[in-house]
N, C-alpha and C. Protein backbone atom coordinates (compact mmCIF):
# COMPACT_ATOMS: atom_id res chain seq x y z
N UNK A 1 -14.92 8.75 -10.02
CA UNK A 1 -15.28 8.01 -11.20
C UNK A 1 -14.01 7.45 -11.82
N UNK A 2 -14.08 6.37 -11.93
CA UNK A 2 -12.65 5.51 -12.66
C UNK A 2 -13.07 5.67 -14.45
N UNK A 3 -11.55 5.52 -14.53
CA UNK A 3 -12.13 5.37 -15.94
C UNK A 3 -11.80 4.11 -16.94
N UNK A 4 -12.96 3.55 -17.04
CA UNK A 4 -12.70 2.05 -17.75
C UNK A 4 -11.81 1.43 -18.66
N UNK A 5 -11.73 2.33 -19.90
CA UNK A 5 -10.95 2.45 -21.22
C UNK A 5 -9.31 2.60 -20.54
N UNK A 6 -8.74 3.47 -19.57
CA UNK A 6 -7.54 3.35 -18.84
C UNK A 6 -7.23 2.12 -17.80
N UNK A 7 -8.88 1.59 -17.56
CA UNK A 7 -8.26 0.42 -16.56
C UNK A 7 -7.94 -1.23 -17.69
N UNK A 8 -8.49 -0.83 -18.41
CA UNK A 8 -8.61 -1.93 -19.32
C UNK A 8 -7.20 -2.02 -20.25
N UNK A 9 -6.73 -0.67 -20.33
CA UNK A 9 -5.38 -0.51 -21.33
C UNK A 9 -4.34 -0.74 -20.14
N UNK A 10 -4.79 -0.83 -19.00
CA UNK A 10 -3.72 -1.06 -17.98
C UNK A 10 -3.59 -2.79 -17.88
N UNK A 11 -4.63 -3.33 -17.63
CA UNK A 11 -4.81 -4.33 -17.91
C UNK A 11 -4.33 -5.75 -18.11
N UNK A 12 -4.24 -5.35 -19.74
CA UNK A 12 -3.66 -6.02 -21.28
C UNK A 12 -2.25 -5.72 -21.24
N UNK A 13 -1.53 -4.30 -20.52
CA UNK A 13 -0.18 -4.25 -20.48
C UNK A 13 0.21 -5.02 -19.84
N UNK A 14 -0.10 -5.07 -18.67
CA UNK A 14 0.45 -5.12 -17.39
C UNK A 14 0.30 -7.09 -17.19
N UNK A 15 -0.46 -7.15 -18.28
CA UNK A 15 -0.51 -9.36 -18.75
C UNK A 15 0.71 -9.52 -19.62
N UNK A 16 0.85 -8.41 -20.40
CA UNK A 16 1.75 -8.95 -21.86
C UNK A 16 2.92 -8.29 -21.13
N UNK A 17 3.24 -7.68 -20.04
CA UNK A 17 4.70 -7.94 -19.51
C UNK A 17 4.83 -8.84 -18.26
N UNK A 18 3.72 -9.19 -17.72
CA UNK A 18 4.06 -10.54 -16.42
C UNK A 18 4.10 -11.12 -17.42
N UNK A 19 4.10 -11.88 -18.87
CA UNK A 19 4.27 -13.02 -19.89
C UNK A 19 5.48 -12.80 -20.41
N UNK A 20 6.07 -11.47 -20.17
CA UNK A 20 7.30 -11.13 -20.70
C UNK A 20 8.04 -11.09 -19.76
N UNK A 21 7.84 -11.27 -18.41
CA UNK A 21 8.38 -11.42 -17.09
C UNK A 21 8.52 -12.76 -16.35
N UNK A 22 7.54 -13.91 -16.71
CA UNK A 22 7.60 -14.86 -16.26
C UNK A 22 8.64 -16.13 -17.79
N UNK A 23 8.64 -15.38 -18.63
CA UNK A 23 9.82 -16.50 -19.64
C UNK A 23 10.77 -16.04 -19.45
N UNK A 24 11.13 -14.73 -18.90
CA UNK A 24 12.68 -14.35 -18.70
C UNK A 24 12.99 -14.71 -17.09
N UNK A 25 11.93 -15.17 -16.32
CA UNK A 25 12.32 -15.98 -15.09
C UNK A 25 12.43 -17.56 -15.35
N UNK A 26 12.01 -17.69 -16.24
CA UNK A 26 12.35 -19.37 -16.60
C UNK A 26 13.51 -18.78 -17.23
N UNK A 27 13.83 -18.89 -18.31
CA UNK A 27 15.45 -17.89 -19.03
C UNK A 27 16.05 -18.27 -18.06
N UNK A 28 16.46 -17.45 -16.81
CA UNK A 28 17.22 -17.33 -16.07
C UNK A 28 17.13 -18.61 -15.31
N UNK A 29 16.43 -18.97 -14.74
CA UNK A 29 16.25 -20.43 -13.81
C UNK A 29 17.19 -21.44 -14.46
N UNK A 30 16.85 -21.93 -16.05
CA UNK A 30 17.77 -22.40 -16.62
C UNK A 30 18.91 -22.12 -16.85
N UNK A 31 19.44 -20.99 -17.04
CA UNK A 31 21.13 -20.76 -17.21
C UNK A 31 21.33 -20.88 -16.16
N UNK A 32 20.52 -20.95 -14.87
CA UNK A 32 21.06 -20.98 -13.28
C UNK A 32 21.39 -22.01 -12.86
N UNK A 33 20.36 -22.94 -13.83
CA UNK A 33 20.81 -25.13 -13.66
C UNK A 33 22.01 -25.10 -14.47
N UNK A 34 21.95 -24.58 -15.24
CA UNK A 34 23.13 -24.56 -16.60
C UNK A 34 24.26 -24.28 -15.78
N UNK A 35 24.59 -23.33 -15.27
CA UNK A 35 25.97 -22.77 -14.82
C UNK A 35 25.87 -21.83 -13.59
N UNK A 36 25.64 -22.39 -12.36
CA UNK A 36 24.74 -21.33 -11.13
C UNK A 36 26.22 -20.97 -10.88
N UNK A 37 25.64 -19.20 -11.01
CA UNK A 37 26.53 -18.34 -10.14
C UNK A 37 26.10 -17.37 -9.46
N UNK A 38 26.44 -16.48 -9.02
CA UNK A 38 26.03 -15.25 -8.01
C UNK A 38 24.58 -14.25 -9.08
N UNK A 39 25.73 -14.04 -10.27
CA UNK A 39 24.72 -13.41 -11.07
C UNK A 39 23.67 -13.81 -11.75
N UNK A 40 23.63 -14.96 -12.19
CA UNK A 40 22.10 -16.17 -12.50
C UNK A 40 21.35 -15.57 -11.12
N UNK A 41 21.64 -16.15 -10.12
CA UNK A 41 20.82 -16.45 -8.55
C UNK A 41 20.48 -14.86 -8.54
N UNK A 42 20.87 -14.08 -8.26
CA UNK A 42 20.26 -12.17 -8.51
C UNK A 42 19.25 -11.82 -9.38
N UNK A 43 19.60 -12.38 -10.75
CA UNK A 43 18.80 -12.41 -11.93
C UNK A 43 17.46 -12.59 -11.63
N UNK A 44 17.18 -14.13 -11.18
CA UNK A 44 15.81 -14.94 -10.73
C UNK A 44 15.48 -14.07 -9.73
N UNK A 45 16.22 -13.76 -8.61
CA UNK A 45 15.61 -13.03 -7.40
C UNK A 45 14.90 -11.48 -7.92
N UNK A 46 16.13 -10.75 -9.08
CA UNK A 46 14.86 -9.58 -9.77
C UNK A 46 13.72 -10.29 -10.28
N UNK A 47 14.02 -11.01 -11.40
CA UNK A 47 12.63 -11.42 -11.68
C UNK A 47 11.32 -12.09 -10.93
N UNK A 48 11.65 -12.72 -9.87
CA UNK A 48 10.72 -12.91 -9.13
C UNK A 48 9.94 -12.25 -8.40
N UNK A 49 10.65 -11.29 -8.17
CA UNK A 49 10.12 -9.22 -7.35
C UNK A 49 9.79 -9.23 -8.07
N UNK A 50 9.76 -8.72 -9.75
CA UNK A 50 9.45 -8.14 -10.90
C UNK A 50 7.79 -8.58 -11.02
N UNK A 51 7.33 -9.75 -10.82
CA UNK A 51 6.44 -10.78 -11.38
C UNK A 51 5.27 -10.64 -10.52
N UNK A 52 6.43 -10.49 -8.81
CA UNK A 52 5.05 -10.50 -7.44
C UNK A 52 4.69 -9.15 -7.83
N UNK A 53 5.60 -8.19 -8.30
CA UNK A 53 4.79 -6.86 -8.04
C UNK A 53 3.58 -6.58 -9.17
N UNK A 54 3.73 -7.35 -10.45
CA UNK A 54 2.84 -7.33 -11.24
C UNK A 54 1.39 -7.70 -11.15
N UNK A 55 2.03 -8.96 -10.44
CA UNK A 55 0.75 -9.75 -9.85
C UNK A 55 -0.07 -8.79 -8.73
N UNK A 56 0.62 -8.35 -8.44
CA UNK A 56 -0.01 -7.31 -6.93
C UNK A 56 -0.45 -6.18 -7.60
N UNK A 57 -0.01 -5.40 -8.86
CA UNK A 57 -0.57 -4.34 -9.59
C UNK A 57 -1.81 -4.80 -10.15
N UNK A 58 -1.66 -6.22 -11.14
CA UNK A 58 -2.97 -6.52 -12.03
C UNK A 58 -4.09 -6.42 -10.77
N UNK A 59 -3.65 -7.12 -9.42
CA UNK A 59 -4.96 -7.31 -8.62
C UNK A 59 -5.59 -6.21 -8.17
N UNK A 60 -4.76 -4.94 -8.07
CA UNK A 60 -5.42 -3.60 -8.33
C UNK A 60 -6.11 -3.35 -9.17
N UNK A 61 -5.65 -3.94 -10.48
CA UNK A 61 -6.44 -3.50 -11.95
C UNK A 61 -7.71 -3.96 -11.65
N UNK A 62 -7.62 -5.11 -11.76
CA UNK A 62 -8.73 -6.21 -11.70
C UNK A 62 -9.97 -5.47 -10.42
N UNK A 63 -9.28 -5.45 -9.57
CA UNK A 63 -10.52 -4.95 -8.21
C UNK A 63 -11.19 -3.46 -8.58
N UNK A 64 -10.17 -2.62 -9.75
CA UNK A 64 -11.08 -1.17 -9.86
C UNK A 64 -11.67 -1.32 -11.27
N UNK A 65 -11.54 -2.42 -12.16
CA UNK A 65 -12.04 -2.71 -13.34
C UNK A 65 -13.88 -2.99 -12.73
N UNK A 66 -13.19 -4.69 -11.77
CA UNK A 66 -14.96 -4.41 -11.10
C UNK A 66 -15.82 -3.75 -10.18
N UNK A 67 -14.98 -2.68 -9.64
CA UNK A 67 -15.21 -1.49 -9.19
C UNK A 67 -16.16 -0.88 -9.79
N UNK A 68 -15.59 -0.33 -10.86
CA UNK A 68 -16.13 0.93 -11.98
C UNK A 68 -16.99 0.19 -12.86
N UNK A 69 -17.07 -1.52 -12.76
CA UNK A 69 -18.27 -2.10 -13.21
C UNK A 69 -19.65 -2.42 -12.40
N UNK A 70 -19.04 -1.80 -11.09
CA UNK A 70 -20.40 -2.11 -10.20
C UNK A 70 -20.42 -3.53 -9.76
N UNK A 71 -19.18 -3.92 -9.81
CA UNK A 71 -19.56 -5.31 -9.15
C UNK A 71 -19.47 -6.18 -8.08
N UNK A 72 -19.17 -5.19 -7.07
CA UNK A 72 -18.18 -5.89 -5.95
C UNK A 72 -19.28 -5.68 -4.67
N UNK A 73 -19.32 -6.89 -4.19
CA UNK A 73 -20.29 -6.94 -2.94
C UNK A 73 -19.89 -6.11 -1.46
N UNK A 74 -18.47 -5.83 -1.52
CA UNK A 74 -18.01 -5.21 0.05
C UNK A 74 -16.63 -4.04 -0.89
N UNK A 75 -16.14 -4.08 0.16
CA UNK A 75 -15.26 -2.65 -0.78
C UNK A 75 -13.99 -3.45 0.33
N UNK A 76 -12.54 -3.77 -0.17
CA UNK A 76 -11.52 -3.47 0.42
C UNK A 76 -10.63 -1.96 0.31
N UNK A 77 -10.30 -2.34 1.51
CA UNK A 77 -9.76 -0.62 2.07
C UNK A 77 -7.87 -0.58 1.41
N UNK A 78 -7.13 -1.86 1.41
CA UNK A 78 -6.00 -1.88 0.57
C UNK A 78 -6.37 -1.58 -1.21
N UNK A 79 -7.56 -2.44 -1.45
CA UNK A 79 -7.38 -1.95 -2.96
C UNK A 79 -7.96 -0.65 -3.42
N UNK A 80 -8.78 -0.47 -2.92
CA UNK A 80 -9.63 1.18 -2.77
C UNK A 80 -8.56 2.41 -2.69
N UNK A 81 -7.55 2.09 -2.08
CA UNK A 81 -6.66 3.15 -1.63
C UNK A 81 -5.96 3.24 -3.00
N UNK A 82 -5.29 1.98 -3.48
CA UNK A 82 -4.14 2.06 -4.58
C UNK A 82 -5.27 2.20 -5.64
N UNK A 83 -6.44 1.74 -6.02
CA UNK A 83 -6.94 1.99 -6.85
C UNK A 83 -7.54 3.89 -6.87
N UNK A 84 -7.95 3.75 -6.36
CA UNK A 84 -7.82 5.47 -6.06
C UNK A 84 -6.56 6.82 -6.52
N UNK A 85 -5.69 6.08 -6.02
CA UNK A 85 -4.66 6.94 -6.36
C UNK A 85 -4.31 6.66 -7.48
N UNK A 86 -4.75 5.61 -8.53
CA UNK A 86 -4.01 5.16 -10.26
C UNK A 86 -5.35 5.83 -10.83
N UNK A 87 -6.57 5.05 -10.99
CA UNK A 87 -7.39 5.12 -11.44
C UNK A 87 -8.38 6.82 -11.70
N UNK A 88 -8.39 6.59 -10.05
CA UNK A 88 -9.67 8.09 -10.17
C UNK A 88 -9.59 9.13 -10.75
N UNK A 89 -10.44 9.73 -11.41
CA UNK A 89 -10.42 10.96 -11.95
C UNK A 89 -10.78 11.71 -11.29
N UNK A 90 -10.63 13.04 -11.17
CA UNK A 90 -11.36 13.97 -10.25
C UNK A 90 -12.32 14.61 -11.13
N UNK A 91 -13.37 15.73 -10.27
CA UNK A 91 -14.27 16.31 -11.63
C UNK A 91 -13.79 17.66 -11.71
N UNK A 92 -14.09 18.23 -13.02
CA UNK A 92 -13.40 19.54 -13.37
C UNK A 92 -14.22 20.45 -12.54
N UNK A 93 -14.97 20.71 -12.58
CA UNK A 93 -15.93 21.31 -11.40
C UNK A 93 -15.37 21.61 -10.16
N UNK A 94 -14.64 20.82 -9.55
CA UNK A 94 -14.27 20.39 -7.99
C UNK A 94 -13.02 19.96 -8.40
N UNK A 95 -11.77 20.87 -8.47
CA UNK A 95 -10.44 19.62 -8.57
C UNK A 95 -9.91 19.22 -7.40
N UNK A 96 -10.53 19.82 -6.61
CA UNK A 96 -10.14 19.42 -5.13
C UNK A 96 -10.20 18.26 -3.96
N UNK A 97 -11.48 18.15 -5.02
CA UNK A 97 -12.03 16.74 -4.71
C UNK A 97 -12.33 15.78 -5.58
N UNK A 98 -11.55 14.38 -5.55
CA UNK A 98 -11.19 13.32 -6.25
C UNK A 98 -12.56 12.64 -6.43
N UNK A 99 -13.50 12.42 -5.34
CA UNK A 99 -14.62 12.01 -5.55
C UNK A 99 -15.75 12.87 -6.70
């Protein structure tokens, strides 16, 4: 059982820092036209990791949000896995088992 209220607060974070991740990759892009050096060009290259991995987290969010809403016609086996291991709760009953 996922739990909604945690996928949803994951969410809303995880938007309001790719928005806080994608102006400090413009930031940097420009001081990089401005004055390109080794450390500008590094800068952009973190932030651009920084941004894919967000993007690759929200799409976790997103796939166990409509997960735990019942909405998904087939099940992928990449997002099932990572969503599983963030999301699931186990039951107190059974901690042994996540399902």
């Amino acid at each position: 059982m996922y739990s909604l209220r945690q996928i949803q607060i994951c969410r809303w974070a995880g938007t309001a820092l790719a928005v806080v991740v994608l102006s400090a990759t413009f930031g940097r892009w420009n001081a990089f036209r401005a004055a390109p050096s080794p450390a500008t060009y590094l800068g952009i290259v973190a932030a651009l990791t920084a941004l894919i991995l967000m993007f690759g987290s929200l799409a976790v969010v997103v796939y166990a949000e409509e997960k735990a809403r019942g909405r998904l016609n087939r099940t992928r086996p990449f997002f099932d896995r990572w969503a599983d291991r963030f999301f699931l709760k186990s039951d107190p009953r059974n901690p042994h088992d996540p399902r």
